[in-house]
N, C-alpha and C. Protein backbone atom coordinates (compact mmCIF):
# COMPACT_ATOMS: atom_id res chain seq x y z
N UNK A 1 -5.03 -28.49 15.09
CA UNK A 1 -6.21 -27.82 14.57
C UNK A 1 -5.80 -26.43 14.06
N UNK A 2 -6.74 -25.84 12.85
CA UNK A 2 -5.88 -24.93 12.37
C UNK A 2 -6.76 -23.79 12.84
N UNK A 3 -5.72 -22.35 13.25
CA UNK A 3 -6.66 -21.28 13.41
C UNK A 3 -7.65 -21.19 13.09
N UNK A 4 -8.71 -20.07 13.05
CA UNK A 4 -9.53 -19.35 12.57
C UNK A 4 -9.01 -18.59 11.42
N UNK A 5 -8.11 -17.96 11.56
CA UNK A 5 -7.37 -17.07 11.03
C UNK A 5 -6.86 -17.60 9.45
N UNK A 6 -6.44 -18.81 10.04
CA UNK A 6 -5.39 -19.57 9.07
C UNK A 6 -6.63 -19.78 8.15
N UNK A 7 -7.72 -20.82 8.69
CA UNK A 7 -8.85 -21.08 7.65
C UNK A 7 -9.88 -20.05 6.41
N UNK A 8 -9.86 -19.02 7.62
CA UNK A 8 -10.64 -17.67 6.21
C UNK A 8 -8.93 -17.38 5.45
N UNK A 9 -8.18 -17.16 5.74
CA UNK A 9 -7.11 -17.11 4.57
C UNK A 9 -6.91 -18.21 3.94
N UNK A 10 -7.11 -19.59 4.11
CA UNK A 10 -7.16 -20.58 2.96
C UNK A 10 -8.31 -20.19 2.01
N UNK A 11 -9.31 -19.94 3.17
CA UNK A 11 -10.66 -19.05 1.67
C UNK A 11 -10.45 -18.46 0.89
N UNK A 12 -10.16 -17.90 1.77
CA UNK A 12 -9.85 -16.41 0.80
C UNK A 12 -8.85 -16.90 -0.48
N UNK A 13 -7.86 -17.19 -0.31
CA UNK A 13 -6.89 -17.70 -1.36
C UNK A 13 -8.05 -18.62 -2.52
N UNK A 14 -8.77 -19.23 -1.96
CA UNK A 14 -9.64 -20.10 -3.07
C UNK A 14 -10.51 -18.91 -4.18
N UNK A 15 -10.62 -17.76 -3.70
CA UNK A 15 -11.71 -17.23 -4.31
C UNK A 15 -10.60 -16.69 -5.41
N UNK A 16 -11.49 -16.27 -7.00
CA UNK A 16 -10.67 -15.85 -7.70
C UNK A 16 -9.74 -14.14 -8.05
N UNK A 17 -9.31 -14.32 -8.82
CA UNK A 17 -8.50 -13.09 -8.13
C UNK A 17 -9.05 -11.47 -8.30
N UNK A 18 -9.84 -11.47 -9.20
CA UNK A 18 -11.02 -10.24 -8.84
C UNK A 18 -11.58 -9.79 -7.70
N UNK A 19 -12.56 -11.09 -6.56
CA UNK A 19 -13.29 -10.88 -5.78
C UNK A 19 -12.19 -10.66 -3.95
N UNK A 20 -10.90 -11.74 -4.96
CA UNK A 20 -9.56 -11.29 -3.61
C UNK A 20 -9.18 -9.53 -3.84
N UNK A 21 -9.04 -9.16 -5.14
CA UNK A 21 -8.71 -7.84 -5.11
C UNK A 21 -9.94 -6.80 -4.45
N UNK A 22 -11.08 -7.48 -4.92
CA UNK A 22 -12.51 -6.33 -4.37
C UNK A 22 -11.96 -6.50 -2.49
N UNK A 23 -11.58 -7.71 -2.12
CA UNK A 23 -11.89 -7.63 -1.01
C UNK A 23 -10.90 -7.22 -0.26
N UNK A 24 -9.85 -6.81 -1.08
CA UNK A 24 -8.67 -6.09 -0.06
C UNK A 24 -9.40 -4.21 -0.11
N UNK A 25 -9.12 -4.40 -1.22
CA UNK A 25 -10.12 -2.89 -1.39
C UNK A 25 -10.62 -2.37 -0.17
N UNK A 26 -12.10 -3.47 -0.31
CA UNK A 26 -12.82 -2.92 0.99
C UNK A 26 -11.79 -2.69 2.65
N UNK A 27 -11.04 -3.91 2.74
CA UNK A 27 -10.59 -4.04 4.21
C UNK A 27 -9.42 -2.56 3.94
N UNK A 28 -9.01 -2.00 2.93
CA UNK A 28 -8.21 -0.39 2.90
C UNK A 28 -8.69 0.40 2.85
N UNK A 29 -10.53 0.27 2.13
CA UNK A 29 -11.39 1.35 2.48
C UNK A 29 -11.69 1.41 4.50
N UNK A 30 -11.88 0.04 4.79
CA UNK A 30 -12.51 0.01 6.21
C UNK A 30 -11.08 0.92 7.29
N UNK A 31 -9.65 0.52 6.79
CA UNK A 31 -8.73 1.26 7.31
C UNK A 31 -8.60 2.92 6.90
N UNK A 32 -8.52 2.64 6.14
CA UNK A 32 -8.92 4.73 5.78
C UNK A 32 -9.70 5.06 7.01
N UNK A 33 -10.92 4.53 6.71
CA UNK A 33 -11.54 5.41 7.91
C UNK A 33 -11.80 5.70 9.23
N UNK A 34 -10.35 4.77 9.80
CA UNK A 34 -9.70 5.61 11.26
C UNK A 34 -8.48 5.34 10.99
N UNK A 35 -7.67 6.25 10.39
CA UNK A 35 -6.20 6.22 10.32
C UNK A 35 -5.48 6.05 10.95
N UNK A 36 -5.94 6.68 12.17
CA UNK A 36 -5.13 6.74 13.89
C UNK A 36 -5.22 5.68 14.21
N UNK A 37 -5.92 4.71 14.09
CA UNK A 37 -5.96 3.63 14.86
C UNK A 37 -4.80 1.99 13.84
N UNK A 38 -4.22 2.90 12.76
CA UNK A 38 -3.40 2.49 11.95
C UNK A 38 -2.04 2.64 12.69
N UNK A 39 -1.09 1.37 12.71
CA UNK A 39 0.26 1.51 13.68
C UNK A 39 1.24 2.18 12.34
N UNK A 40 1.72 3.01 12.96
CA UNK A 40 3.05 3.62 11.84
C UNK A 40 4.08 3.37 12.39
N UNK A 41 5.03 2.62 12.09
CA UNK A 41 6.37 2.09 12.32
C UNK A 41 7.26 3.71 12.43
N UNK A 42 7.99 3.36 13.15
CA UNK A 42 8.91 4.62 13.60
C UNK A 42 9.54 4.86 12.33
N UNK A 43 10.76 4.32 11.54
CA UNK A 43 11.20 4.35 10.56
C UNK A 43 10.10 5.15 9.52
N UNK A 44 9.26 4.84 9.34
CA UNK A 44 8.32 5.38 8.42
C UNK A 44 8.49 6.79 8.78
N UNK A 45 7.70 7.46 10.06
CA UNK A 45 7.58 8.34 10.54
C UNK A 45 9.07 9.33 10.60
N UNK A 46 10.48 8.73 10.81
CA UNK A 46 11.77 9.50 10.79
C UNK A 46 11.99 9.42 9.09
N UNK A 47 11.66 8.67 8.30
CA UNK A 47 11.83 8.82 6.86
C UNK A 47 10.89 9.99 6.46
N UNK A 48 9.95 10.41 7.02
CA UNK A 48 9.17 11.37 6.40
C UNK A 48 9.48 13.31 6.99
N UNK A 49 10.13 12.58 7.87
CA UNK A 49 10.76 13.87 8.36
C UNK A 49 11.94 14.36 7.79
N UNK A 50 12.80 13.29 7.63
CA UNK A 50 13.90 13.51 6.74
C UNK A 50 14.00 13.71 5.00
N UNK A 51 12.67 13.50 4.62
CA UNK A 51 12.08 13.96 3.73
C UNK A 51 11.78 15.66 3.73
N UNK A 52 11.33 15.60 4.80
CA UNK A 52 10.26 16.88 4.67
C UNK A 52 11.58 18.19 5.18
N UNK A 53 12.67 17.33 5.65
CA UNK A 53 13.49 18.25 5.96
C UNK A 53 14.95 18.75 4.93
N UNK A 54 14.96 17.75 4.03
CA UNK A 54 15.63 18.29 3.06
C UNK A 54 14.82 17.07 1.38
N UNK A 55 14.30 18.24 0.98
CA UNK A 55 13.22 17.88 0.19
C UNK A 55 14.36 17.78 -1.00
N UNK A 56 13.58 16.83 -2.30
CA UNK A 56 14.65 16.61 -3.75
C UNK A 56 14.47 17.74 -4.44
N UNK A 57 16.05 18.02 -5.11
CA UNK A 57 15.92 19.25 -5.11
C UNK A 57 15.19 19.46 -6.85
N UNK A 58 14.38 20.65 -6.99
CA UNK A 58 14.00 20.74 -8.51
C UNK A 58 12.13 20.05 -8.40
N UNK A 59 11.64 20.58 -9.65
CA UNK A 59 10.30 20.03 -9.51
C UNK A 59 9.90 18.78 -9.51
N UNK A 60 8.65 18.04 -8.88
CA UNK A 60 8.67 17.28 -8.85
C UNK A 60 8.15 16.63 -10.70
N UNK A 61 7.83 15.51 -10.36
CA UNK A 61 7.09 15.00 -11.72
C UNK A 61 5.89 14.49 -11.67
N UNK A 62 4.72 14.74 -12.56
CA UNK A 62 3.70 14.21 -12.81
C UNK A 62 3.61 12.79 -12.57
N UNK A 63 2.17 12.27 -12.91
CA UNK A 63 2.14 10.50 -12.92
C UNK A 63 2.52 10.23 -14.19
N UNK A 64 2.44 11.01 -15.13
CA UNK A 64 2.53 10.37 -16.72
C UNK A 64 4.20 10.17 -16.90
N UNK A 65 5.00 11.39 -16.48
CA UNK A 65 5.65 11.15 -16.41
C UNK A 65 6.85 10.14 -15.35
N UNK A 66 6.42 9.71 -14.64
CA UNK A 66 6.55 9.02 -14.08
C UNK A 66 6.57 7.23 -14.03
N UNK A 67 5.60 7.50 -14.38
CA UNK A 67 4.75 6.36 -15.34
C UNK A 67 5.46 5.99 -16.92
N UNK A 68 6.19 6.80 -17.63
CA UNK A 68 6.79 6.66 -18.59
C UNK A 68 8.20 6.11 -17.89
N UNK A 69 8.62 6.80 -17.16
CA UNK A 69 10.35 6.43 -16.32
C UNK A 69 10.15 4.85 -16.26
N UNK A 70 9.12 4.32 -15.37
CA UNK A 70 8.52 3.25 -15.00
C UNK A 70 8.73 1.81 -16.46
N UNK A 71 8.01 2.54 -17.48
CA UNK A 71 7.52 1.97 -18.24
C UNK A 71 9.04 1.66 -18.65
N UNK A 72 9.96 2.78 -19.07
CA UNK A 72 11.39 2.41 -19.88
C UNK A 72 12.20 1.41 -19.17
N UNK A 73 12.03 1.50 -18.07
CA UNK A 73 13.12 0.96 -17.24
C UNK A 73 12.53 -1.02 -17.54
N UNK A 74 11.32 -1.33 -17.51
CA UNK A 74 10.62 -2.77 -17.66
C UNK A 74 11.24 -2.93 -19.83
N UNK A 75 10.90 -2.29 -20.02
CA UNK A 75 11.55 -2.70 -21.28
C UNK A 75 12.51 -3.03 -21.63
């Protein structure tokens, strides 16, 4: 017999891919709003320190530009 679990994710997969994207949406809006109660993997947490502790050097870049780097590299 198949989960619970397993069965709303066969649903879910049936619905089309708009109302799957609305509905992740919501379940990242419903996480936003207790962050803390969000698990952060250690790695994450020592990558951001080691970030924050020797930062890249020079300014950072915009989204456009960024977004252009992005764009050249797919072409």
């Amino acid at each position: 017999m198949a989960s619970k679990s397993n069965v709303l994710r066969d649903e879910i997969l049936q619905l089309p891919p708009s109302e799957r994207l609305k509905l992740v949406e919501e379940i990242w809006d419903s996480l936003a709003t207790t962050p803390e109660s969000v698990p952060v993997p250690d790695w994450h947490k020592e990558e951001l320190d080691r970030r924050l502790e020797s930062p890249a050097p020079g300014p950072g870049k915009n989204w456009e530009q960024v977004r252009g780097k992005l764009r050249d590299k797919g072409s």
